[in-house]
N, C-alpha and C. Protein backbone atom coordinates (compact mmCIF):
# COMPACT_ATOMS: atom_id res chain seq x y z
N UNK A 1 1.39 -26.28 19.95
CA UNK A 1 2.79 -26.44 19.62
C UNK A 1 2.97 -26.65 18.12
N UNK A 2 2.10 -26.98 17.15
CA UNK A 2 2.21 -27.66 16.06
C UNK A 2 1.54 -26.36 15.06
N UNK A 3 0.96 -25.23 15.69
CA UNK A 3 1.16 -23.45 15.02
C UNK A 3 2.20 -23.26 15.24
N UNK A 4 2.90 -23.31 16.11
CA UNK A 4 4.61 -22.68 16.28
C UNK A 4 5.69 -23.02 15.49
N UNK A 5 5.40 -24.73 15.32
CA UNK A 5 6.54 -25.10 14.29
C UNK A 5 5.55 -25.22 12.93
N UNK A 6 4.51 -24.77 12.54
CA UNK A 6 4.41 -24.70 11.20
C UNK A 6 4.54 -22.99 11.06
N UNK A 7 4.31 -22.29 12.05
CA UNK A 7 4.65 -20.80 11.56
C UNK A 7 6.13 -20.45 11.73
N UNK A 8 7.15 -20.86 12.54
CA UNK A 8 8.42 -21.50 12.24
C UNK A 8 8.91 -21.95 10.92
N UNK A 9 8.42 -22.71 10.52
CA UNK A 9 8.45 -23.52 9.04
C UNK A 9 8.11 -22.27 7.99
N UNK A 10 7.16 -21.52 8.32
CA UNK A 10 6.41 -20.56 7.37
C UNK A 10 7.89 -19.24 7.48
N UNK A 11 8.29 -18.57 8.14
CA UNK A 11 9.15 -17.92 8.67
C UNK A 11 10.70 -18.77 7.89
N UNK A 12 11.12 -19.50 8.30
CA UNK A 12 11.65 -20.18 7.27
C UNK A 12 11.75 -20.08 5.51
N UNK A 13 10.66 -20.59 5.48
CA UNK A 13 10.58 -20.30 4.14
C UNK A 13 10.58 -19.13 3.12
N UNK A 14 9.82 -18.18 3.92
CA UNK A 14 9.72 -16.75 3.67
C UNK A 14 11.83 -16.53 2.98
N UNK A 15 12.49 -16.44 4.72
CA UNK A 15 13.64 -16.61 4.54
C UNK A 15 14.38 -17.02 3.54
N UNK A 16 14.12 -18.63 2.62
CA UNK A 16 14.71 -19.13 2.27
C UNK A 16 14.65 -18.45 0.66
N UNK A 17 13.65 -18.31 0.33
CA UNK A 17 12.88 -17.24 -0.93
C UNK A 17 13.60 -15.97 -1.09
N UNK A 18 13.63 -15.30 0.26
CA UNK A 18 15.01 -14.07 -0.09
C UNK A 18 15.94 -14.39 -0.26
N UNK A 19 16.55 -15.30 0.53
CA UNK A 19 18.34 -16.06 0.21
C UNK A 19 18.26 -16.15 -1.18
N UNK A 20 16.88 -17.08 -1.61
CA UNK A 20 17.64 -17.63 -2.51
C UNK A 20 17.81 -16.17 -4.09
N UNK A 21 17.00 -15.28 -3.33
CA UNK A 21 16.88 -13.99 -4.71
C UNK A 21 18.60 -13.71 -4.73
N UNK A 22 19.24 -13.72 -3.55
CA UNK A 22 20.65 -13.07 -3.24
C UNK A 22 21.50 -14.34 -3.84
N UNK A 23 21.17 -15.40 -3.78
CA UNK A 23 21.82 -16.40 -3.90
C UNK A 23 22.04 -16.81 -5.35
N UNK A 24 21.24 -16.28 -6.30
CA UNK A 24 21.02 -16.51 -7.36
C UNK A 24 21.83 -15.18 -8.33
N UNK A 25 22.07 -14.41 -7.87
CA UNK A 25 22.55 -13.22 -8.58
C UNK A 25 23.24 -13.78 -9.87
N UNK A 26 23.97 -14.80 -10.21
CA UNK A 26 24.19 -15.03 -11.69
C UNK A 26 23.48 -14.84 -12.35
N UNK A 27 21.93 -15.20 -12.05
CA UNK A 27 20.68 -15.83 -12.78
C UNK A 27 20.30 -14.46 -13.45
N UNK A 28 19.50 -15.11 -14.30
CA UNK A 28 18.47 -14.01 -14.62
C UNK A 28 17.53 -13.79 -14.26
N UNK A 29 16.79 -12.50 -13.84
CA UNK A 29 16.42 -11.48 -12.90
C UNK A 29 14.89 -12.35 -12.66
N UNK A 30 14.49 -13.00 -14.07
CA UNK A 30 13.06 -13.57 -13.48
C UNK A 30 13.67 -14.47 -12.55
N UNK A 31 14.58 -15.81 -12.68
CA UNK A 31 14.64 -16.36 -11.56
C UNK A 31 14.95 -16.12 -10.16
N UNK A 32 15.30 -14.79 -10.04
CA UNK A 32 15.68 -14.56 -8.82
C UNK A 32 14.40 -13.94 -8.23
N UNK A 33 13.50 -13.63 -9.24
CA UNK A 33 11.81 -12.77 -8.84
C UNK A 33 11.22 -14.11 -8.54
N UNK A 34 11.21 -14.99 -8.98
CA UNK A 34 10.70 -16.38 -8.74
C UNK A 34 10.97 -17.14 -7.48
N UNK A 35 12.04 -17.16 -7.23
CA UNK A 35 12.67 -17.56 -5.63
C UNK A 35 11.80 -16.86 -4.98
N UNK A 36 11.87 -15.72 -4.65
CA UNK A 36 11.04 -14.90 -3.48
C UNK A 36 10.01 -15.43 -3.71
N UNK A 37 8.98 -15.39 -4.83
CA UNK A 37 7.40 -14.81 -5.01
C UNK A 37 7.26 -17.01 -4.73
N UNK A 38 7.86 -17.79 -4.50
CA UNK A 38 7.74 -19.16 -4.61
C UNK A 38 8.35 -19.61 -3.07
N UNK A 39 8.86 -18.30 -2.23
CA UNK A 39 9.38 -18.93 -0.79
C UNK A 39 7.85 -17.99 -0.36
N UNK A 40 7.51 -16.90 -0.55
CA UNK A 40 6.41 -16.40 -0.47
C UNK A 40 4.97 -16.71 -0.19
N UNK A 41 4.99 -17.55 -1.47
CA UNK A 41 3.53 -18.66 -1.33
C UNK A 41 3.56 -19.69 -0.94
N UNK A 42 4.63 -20.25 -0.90
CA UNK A 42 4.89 -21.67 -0.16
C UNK A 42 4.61 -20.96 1.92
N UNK A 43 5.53 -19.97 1.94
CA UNK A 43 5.03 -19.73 3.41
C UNK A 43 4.01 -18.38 3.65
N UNK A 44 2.64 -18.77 2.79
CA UNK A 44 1.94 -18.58 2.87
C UNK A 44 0.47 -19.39 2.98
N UNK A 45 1.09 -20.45 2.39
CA UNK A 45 0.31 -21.68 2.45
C UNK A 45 0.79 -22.48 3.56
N UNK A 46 2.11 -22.07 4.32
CA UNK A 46 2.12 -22.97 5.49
C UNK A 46 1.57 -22.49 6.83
N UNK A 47 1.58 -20.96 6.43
CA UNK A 47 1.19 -20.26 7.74
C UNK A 47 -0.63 -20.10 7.15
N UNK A 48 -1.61 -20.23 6.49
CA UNK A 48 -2.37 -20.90 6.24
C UNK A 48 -3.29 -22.12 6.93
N UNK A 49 -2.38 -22.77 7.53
CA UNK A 49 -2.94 -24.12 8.20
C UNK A 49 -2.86 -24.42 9.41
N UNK A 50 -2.36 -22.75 10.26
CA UNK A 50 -2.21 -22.54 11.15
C UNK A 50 -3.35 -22.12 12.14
N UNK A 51 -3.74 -21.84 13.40
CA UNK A 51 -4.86 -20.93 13.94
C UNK A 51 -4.81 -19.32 13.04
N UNK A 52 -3.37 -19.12 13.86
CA UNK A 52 -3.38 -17.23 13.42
C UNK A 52 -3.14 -17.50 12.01
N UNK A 53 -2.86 -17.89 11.15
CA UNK A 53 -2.70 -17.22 10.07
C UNK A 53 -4.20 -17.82 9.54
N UNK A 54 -4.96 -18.69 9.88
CA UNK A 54 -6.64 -18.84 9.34
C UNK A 54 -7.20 -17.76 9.83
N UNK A 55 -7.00 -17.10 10.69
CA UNK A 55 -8.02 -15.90 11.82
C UNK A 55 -7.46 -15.22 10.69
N UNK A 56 -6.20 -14.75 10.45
CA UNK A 56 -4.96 -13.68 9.60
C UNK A 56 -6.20 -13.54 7.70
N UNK A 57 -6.19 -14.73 7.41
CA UNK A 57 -6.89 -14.49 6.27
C UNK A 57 -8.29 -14.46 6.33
N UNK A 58 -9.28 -15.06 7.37
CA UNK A 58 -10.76 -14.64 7.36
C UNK A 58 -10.52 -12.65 7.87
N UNK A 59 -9.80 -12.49 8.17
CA UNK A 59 -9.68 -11.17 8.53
C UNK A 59 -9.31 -10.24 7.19
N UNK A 60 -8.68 -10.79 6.77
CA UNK A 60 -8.30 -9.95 5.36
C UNK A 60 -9.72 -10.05 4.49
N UNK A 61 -9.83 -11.39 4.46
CA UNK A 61 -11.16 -11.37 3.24
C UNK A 61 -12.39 -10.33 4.06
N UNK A 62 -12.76 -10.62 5.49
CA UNK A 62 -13.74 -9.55 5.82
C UNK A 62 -13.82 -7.99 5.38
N UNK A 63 -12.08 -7.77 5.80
CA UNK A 63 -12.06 -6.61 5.14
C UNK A 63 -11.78 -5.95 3.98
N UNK A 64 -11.56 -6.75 2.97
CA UNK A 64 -12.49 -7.04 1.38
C UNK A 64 -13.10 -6.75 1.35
N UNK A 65 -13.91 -7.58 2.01
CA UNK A 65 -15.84 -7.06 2.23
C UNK A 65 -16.22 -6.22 1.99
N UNK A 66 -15.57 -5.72 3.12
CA UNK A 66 -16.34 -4.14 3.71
C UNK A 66 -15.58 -3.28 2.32
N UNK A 67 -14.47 -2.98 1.85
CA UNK A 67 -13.66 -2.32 1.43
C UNK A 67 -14.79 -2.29 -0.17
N UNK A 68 -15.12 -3.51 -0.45
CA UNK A 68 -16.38 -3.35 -1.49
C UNK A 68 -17.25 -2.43 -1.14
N UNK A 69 -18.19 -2.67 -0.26
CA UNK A 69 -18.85 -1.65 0.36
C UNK A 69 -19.33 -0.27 0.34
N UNK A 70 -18.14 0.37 0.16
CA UNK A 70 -17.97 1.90 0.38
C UNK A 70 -18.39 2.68 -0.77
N UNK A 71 -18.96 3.27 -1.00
CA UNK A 71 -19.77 4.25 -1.83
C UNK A 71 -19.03 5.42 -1.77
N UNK A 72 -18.09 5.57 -3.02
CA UNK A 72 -17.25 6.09 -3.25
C UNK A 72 -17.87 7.70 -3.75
N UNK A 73 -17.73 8.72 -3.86
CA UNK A 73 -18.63 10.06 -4.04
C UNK A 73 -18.10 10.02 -5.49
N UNK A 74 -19.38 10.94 -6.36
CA UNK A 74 -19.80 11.04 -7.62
C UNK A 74 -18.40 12.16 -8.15
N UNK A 75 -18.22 12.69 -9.25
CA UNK A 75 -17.48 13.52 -9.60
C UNK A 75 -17.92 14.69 -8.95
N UNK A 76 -19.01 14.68 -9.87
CA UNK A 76 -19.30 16.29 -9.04
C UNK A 76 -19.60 16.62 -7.59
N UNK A 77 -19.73 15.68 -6.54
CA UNK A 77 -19.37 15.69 -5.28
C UNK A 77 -17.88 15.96 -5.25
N UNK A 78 -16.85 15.11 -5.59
CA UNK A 78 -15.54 15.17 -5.50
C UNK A 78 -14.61 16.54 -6.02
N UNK A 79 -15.47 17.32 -6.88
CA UNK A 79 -14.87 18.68 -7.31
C UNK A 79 -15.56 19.88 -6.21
N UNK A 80 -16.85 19.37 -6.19
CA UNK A 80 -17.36 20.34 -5.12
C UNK A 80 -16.75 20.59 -3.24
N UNK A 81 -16.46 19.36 -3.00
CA UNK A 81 -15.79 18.84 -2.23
C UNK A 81 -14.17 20.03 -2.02
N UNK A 82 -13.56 19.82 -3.26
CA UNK A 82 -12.32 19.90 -4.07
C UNK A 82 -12.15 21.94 -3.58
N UNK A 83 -12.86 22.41 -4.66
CA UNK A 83 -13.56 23.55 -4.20
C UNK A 83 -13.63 24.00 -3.49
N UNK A 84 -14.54 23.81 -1.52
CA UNK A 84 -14.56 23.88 -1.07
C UNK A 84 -13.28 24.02 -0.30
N UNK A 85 -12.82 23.19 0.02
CA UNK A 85 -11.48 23.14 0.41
C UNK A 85 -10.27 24.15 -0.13
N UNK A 86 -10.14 23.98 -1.40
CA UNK A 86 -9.27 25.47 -1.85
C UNK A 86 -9.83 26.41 -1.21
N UNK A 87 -11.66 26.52 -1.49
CA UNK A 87 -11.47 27.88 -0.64
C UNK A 87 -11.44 28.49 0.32
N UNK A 88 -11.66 27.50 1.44
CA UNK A 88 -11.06 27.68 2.59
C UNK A 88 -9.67 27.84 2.93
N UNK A 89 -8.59 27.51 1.85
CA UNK A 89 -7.09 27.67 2.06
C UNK A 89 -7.41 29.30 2.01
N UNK A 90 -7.92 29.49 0.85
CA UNK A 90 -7.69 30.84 0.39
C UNK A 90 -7.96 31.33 1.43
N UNK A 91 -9.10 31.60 2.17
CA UNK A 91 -9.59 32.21 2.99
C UNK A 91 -8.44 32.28 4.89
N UNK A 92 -7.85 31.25 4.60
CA UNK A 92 -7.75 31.01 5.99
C UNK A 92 -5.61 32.01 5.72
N UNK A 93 -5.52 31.51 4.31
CA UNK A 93 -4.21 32.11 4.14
C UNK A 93 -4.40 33.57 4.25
N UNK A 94 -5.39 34.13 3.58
CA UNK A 94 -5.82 36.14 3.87
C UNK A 94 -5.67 36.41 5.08
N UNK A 95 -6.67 35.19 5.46
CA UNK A 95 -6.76 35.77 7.40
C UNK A 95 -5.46 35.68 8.39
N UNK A 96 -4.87 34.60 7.78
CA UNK A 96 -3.31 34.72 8.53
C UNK A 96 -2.14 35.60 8.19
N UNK A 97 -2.37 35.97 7.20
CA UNK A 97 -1.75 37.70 6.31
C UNK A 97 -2.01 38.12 7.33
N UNK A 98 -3.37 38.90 6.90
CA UNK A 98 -4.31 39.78 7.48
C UNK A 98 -3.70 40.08 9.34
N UNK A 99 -3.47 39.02 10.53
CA UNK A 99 -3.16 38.97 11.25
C UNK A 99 -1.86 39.38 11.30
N UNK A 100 -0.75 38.60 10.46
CA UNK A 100 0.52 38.52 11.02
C UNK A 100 0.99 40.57 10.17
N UNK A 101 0.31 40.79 9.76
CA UNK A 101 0.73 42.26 9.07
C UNK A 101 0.42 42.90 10.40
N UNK A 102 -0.65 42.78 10.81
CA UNK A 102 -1.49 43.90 11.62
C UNK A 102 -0.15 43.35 13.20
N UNK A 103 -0.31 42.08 13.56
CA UNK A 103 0.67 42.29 14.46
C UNK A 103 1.72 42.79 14.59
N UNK A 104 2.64 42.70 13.31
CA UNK A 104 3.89 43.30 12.70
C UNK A 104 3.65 44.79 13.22
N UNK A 105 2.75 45.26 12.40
CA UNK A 105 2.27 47.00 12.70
C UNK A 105 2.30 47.00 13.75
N UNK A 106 1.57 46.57 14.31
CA UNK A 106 1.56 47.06 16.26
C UNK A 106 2.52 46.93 16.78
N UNK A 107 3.32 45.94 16.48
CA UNK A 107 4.69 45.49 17.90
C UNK A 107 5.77 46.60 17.06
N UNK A 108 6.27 46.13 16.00
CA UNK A 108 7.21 46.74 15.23
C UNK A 108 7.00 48.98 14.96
N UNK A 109 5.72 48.96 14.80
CA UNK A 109 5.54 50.06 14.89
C UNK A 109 5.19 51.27 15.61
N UNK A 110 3.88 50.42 16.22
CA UNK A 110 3.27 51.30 17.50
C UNK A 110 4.29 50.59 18.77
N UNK A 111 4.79 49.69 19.20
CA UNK A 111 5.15 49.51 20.71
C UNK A 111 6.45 49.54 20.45
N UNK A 112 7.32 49.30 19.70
CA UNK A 112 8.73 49.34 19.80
C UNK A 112 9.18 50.97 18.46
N UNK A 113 8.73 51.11 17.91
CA UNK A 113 8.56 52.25 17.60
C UNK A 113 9.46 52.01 16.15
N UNK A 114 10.10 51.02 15.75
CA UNK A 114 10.67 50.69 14.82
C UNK A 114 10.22 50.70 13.41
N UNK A 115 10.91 51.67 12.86
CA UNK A 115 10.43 52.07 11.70
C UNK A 115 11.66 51.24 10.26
N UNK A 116 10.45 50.77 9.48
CA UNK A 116 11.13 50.31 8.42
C UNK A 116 11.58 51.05 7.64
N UNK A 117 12.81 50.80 7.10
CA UNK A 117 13.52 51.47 5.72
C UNK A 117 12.71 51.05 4.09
């Protein structure tokens, strides 16, 4: 019961951080960036001390982790890569020409007998 009303509380606050960006419209623009980014971390630190939001951030940092991890490909992998791929557009755009002409010819020409101007 005591995750519910601190993620309640967190939910809240979030809330109160946007009001107060709307609420502030006289102000100048940092203080109204300040309201949010200060209802923000405040209910971030309340939902924080919660079950789900502790599971919520060992989950984020894990996938940090991993996100370090990844062995990103060299340039010249990434152009070769790059390459490849164009030329398969190329190739796959000829061949769908290549098809939609030749069907054109047959239906339009040989079976319906329709001759272009």
């Amino acid at each position: 019961m005591a995750d519910k009303f601190k993620f309640a509380l967190a939910v809240l606050l979030l809330v109160a951080g946007i009001a107060g960006f709307y609420l502030l419209a006289n102000q100048a623009m940092i203080l109204r960036v300040l309201a949010v980014l200060a209802g923000t971390g405040l209910a971030a630190g309340v939902a924080w001390k919660t079950e789900p939001g502790r599971l919520f951030f060992d989950f984020a940092k894990e996938s940090t982790n991993e996100a370090k991890k990844v062995v990103w490909p060299s340039r010249k992998e990434t152009m070769q890569t790059t390459g490849l791929v164009f030329a398969f557009v190329v190739v796959m755009a000829l061949f769908l020409w290549l098809t939609d002409k030749s069907l054109e010819w047959l239906l339009y020409d040989m079976v319906l007998g329709w001759r272009k101007v």
